[in-house]
N, C-alpha and C. Protein backbone atom coordinates (compact mmCIF):
# COMPACT_ATOMS: atom_id res chain seq x y z
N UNK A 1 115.29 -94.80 -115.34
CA UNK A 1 115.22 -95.34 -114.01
C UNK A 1 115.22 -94.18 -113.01
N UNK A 2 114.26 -94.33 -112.36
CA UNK A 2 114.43 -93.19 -110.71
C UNK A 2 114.55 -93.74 -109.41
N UNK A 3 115.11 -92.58 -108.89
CA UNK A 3 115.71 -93.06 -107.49
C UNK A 3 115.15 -92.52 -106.88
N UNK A 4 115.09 -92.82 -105.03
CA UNK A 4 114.17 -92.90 -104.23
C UNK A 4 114.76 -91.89 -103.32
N UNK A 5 114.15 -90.86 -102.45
CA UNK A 5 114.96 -90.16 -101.59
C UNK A 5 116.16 -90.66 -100.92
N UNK A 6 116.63 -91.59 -101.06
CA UNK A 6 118.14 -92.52 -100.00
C UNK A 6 118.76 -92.63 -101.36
N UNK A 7 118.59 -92.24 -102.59
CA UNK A 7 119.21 -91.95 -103.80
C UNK A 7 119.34 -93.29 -104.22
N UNK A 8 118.74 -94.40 -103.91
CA UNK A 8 118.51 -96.01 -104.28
C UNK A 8 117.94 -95.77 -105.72
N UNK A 9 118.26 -96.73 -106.70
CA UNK A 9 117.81 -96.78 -107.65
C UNK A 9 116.17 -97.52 -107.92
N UNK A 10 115.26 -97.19 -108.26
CA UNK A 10 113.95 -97.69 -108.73
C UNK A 10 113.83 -97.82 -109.50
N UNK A 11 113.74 -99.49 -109.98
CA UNK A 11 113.07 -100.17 -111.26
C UNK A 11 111.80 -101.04 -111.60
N UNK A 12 111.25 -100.92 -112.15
CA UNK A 12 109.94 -101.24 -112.68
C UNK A 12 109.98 -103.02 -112.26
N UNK A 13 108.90 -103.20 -111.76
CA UNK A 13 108.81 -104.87 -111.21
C UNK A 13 107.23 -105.18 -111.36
N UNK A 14 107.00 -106.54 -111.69
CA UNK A 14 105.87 -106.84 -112.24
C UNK A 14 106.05 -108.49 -111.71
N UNK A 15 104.67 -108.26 -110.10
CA UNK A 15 105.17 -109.59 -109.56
C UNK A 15 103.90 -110.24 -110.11
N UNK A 16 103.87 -111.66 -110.75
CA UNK A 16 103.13 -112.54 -110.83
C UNK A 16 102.88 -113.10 -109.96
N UNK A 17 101.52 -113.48 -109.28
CA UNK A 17 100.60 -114.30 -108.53
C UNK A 17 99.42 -114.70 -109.02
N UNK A 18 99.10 -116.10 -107.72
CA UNK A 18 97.88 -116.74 -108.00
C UNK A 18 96.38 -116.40 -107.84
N UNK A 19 96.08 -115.28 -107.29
CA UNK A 19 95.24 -114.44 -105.93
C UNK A 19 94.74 -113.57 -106.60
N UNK A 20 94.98 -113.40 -108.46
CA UNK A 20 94.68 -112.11 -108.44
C UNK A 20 95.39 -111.34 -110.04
N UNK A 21 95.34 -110.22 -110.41
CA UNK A 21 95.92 -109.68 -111.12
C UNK A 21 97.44 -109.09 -110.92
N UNK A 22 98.26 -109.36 -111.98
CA UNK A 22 99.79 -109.05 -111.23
C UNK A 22 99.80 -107.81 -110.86
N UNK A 23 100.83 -107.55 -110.14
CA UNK A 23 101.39 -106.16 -109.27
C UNK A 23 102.37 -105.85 -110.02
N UNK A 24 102.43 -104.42 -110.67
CA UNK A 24 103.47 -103.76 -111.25
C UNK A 24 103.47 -102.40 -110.49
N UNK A 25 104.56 -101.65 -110.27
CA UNK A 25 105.38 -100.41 -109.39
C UNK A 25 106.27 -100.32 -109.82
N UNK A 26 106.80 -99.46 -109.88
CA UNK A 26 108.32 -98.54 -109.74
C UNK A 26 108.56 -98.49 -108.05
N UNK A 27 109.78 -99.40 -107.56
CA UNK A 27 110.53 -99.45 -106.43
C UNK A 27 111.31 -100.04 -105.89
N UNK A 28 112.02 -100.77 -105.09
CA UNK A 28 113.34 -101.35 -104.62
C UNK A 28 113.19 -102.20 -104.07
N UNK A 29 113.64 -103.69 -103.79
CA UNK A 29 113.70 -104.32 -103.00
C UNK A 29 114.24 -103.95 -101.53
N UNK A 30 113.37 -104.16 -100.53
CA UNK A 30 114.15 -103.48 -99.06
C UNK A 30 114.09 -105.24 -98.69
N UNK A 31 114.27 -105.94 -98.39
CA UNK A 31 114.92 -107.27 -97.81
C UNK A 31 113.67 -108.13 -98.52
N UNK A 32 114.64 -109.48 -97.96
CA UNK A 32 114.39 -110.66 -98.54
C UNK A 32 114.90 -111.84 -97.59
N UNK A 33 114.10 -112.99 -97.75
CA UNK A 33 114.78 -113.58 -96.98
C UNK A 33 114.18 -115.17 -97.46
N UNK A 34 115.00 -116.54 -97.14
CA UNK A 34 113.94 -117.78 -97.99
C UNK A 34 114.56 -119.00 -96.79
N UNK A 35 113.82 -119.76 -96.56
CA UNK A 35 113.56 -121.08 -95.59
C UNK A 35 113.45 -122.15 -96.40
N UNK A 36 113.61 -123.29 -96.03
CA UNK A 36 113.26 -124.38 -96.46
C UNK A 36 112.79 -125.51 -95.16
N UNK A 37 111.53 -125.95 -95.69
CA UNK A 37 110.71 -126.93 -94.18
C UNK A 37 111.20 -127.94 -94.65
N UNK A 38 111.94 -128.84 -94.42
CA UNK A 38 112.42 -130.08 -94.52
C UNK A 38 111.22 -131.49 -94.06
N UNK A 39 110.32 -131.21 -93.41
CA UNK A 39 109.20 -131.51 -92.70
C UNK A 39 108.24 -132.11 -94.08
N UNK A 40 107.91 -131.09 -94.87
CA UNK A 40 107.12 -131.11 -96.13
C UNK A 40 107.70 -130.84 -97.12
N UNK A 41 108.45 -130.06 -97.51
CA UNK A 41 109.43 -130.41 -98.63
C UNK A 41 109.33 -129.04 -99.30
N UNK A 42 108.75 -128.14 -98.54
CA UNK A 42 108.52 -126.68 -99.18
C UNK A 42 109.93 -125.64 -98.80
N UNK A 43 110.02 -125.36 -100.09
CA UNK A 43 110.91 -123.96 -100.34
C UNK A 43 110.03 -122.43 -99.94
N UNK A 44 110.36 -121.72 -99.30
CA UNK A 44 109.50 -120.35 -99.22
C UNK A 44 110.50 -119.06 -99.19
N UNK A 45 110.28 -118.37 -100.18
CA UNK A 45 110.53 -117.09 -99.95
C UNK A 45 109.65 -116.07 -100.55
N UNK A 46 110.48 -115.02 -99.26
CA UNK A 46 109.50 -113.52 -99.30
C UNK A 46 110.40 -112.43 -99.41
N UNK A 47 109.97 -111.60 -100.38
CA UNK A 47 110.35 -110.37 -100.66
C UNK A 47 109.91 -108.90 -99.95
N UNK A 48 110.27 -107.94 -99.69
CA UNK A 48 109.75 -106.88 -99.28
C UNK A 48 109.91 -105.34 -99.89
N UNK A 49 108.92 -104.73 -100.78
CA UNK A 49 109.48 -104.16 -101.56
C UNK A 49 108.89 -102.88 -101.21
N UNK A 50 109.77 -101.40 -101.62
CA UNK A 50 109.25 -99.80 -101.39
C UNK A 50 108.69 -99.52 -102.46
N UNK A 51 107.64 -98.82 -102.96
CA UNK A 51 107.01 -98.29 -104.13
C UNK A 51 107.76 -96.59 -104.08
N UNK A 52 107.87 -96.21 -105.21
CA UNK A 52 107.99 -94.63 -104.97
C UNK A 52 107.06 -94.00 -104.56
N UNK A 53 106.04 -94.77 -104.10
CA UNK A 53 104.82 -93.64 -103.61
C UNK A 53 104.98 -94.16 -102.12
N UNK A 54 106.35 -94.56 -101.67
CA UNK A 54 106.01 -95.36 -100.29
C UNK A 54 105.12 -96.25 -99.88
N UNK A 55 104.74 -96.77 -100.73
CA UNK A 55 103.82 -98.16 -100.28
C UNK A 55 104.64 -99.15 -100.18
N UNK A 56 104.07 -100.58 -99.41
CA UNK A 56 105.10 -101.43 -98.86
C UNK A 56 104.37 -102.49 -100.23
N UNK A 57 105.14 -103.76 -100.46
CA UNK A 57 104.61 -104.81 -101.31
C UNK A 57 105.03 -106.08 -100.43
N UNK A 58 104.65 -107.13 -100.28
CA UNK A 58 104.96 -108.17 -99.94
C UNK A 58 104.92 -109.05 -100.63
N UNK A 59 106.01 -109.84 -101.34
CA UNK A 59 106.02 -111.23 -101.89
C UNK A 59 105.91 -112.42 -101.55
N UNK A 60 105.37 -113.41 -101.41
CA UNK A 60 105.93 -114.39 -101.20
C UNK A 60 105.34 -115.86 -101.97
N UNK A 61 106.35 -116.59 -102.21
CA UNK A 61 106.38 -117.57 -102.98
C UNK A 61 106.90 -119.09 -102.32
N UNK A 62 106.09 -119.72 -102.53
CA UNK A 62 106.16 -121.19 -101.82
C UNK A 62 106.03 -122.43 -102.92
N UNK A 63 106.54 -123.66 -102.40
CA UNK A 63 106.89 -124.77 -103.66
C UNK A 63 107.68 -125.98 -103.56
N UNK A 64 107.09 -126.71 -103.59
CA UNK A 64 107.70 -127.95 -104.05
C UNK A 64 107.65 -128.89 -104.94
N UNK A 65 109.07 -129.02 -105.78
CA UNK A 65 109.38 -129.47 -106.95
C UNK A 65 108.86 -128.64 -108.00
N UNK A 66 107.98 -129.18 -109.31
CA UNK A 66 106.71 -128.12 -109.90
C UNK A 66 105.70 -127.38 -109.26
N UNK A 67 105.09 -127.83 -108.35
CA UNK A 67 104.01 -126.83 -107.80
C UNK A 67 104.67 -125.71 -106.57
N UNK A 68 103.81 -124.37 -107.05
CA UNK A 68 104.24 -123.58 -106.38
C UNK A 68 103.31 -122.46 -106.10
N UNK A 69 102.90 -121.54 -105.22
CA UNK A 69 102.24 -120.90 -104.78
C UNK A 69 102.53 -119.26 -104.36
N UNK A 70 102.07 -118.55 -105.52
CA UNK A 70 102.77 -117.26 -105.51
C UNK A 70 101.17 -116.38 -104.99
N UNK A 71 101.86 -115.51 -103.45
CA UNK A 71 100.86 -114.09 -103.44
C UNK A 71 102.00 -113.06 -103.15
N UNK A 72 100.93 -111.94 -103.33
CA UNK A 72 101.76 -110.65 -103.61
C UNK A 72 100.36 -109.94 -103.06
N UNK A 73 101.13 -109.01 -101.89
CA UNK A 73 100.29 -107.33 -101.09
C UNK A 73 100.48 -106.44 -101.21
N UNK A 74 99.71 -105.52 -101.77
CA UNK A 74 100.43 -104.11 -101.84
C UNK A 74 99.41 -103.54 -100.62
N UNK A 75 100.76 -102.87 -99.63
CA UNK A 75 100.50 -102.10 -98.40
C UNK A 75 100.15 -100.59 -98.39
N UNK A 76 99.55 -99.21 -98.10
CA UNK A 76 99.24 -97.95 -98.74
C UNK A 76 99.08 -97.98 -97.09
N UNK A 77 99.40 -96.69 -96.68
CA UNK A 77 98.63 -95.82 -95.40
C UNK A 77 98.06 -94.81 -96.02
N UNK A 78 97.14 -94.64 -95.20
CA UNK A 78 96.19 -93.73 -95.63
C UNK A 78 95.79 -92.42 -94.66
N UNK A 79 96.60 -91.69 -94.22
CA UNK A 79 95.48 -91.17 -92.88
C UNK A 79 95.73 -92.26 -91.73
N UNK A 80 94.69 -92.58 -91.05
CA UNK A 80 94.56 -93.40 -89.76
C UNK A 80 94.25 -94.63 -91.00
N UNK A 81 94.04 -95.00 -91.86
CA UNK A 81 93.72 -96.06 -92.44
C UNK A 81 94.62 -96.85 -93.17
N UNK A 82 94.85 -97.98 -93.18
CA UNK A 82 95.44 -98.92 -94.16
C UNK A 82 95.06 -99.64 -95.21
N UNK A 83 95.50 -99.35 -96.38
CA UNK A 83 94.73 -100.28 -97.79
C UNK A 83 95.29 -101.48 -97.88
N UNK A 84 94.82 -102.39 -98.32
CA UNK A 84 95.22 -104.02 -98.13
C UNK A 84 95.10 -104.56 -99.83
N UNK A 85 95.92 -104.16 -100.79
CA UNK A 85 95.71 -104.83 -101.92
C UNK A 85 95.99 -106.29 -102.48
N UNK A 86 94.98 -107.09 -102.56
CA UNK A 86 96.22 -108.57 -103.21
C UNK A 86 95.84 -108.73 -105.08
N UNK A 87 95.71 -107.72 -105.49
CA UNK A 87 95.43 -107.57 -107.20
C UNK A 87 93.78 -108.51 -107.30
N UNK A 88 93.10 -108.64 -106.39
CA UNK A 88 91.50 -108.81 -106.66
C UNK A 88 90.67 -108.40 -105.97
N UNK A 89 90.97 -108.12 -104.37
CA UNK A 89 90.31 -107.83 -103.54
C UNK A 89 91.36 -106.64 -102.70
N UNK A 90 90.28 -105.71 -102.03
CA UNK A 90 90.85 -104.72 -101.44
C UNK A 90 90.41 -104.62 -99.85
N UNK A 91 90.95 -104.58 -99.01
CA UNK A 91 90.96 -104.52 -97.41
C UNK A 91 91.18 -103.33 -96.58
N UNK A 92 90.28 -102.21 -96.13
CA UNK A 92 90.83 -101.35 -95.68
C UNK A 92 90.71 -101.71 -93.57
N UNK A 93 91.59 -101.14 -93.29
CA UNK A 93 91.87 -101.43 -91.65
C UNK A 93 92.33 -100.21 -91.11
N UNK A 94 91.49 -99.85 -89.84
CA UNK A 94 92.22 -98.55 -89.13
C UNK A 94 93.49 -99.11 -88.68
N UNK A 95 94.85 -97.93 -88.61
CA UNK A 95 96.36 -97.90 -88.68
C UNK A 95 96.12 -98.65 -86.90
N UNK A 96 95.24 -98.59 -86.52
CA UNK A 96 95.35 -98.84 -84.89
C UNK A 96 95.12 -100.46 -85.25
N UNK A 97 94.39 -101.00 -85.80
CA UNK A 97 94.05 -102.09 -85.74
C UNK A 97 95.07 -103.15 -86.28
N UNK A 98 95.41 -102.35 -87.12
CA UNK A 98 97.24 -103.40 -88.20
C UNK A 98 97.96 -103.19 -86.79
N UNK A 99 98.22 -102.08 -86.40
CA UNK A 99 99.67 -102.26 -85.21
C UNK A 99 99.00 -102.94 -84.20
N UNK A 100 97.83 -103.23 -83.53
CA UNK A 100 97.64 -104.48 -82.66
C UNK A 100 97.92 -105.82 -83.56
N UNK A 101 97.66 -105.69 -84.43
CA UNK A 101 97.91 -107.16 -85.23
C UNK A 101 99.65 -107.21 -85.06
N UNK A 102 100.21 -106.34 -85.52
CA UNK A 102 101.82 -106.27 -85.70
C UNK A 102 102.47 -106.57 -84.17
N UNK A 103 101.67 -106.09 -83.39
CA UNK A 103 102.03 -106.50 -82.09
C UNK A 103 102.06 -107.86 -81.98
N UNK A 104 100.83 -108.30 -82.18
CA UNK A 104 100.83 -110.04 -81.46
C UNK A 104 101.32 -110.88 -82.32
N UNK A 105 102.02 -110.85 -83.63
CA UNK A 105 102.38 -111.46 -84.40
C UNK A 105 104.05 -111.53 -84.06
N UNK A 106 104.31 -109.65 -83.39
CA UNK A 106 105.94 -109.58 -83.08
C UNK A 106 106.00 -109.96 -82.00
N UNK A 107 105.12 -110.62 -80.95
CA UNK A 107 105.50 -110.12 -79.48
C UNK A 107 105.79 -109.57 -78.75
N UNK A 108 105.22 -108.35 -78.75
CA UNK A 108 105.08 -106.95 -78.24
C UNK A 108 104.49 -106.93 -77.09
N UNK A 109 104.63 -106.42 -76.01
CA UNK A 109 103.68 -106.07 -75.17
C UNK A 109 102.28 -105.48 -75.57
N UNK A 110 101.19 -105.77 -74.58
CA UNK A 110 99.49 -104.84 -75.09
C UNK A 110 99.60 -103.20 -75.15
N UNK A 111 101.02 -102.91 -74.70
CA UNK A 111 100.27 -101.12 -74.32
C UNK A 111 101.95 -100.83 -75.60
N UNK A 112 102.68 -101.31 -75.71
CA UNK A 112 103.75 -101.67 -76.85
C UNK A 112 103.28 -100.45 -77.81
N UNK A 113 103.77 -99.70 -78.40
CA UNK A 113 103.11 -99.03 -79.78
C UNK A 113 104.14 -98.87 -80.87
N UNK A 114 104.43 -99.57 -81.55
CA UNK A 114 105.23 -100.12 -82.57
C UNK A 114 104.99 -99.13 -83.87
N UNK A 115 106.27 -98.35 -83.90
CA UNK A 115 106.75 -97.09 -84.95
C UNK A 115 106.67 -98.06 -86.63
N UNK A 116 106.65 -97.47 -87.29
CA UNK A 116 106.71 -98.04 -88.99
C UNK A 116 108.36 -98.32 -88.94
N UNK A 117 109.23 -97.43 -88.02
CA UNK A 117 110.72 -97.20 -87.82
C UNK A 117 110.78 -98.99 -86.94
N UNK A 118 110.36 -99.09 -85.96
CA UNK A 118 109.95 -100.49 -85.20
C UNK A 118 109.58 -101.47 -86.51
N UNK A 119 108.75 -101.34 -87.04
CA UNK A 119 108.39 -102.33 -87.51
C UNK A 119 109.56 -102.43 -88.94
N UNK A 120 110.06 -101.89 -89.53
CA UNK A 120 111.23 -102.15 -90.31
C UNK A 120 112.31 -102.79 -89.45
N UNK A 121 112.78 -102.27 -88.56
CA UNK A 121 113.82 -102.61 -87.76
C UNK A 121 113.42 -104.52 -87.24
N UNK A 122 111.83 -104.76 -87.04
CA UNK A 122 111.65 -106.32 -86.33
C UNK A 122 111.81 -106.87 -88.03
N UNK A 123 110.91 -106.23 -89.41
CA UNK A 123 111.76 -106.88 -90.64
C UNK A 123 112.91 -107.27 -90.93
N UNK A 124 113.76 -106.57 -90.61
CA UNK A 124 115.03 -106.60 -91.21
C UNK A 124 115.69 -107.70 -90.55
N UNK A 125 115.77 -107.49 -88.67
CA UNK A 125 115.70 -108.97 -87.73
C UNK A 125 115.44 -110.26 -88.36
N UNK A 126 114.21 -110.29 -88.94
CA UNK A 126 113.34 -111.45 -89.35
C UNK A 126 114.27 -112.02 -90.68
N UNK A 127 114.26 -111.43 -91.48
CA UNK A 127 114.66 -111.50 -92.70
C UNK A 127 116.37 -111.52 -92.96
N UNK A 128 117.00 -111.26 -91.57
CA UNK A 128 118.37 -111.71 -91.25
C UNK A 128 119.12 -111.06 -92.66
């Protein structure tokens, strides 16, 4: 097992989804958090995970009773660019274009410029 510069331990995870081929990494869970819509009857939770190569992963899993609905993202910066993996298809986006998205999704102001440090900090909020 290896650990991550914050001396966190990293273990091998292998998320199954519907979207695609599974996601396996070496890295840590950094939060989590799960809802239930009483409305429709769905359970949801999402995971948020570090790769040792610093890539971000996103889980999330939705369901009611037997049926259930699993995707999984693996996040990469690149330079000014962002890779968008969901294990079938790949998405690349300039880093300018995700943080306007991250903006209007957080409610940010337009001129707002939201740090990776920002955007962990509105996760962690979210994910309580």
């Amino acid at each position: 097992m290896s650990v991550d510069n914050t001396g966190r331990a990293m273990e091998h995870v292998c998320l199954k989804h519907d979207n695609g081929a599974d996601i396996t990494f070496q890295g840590r869970l950094f939060s989590e958090c799960s809802w239930y819509d009483e409305e429709n009857g769905v359970l949801t939770r999402q995971k948020l995970y570090v790769t040792e190569n610093n890539e971000q992963v996103y889980y999330i899993v939705s369901g009611s009773g037997a049926e259930r609905n699993r995707r999984a993202y693996r996040l990469s910066v690149m330079g000014d660019r962002c890779v968008i993996h969901n294990g079938a298809a790949e998405m690349v986006l300039q880093f300018d274009m995700l943080m306007l998205a991250v903006r209007g999704l957080c409610g940010l102001e337009a001129d707002a410029t939201p740090t990776l440090a920002m955007v962990e900090e509105m996760l962690k909020a979210a994910n309580g």
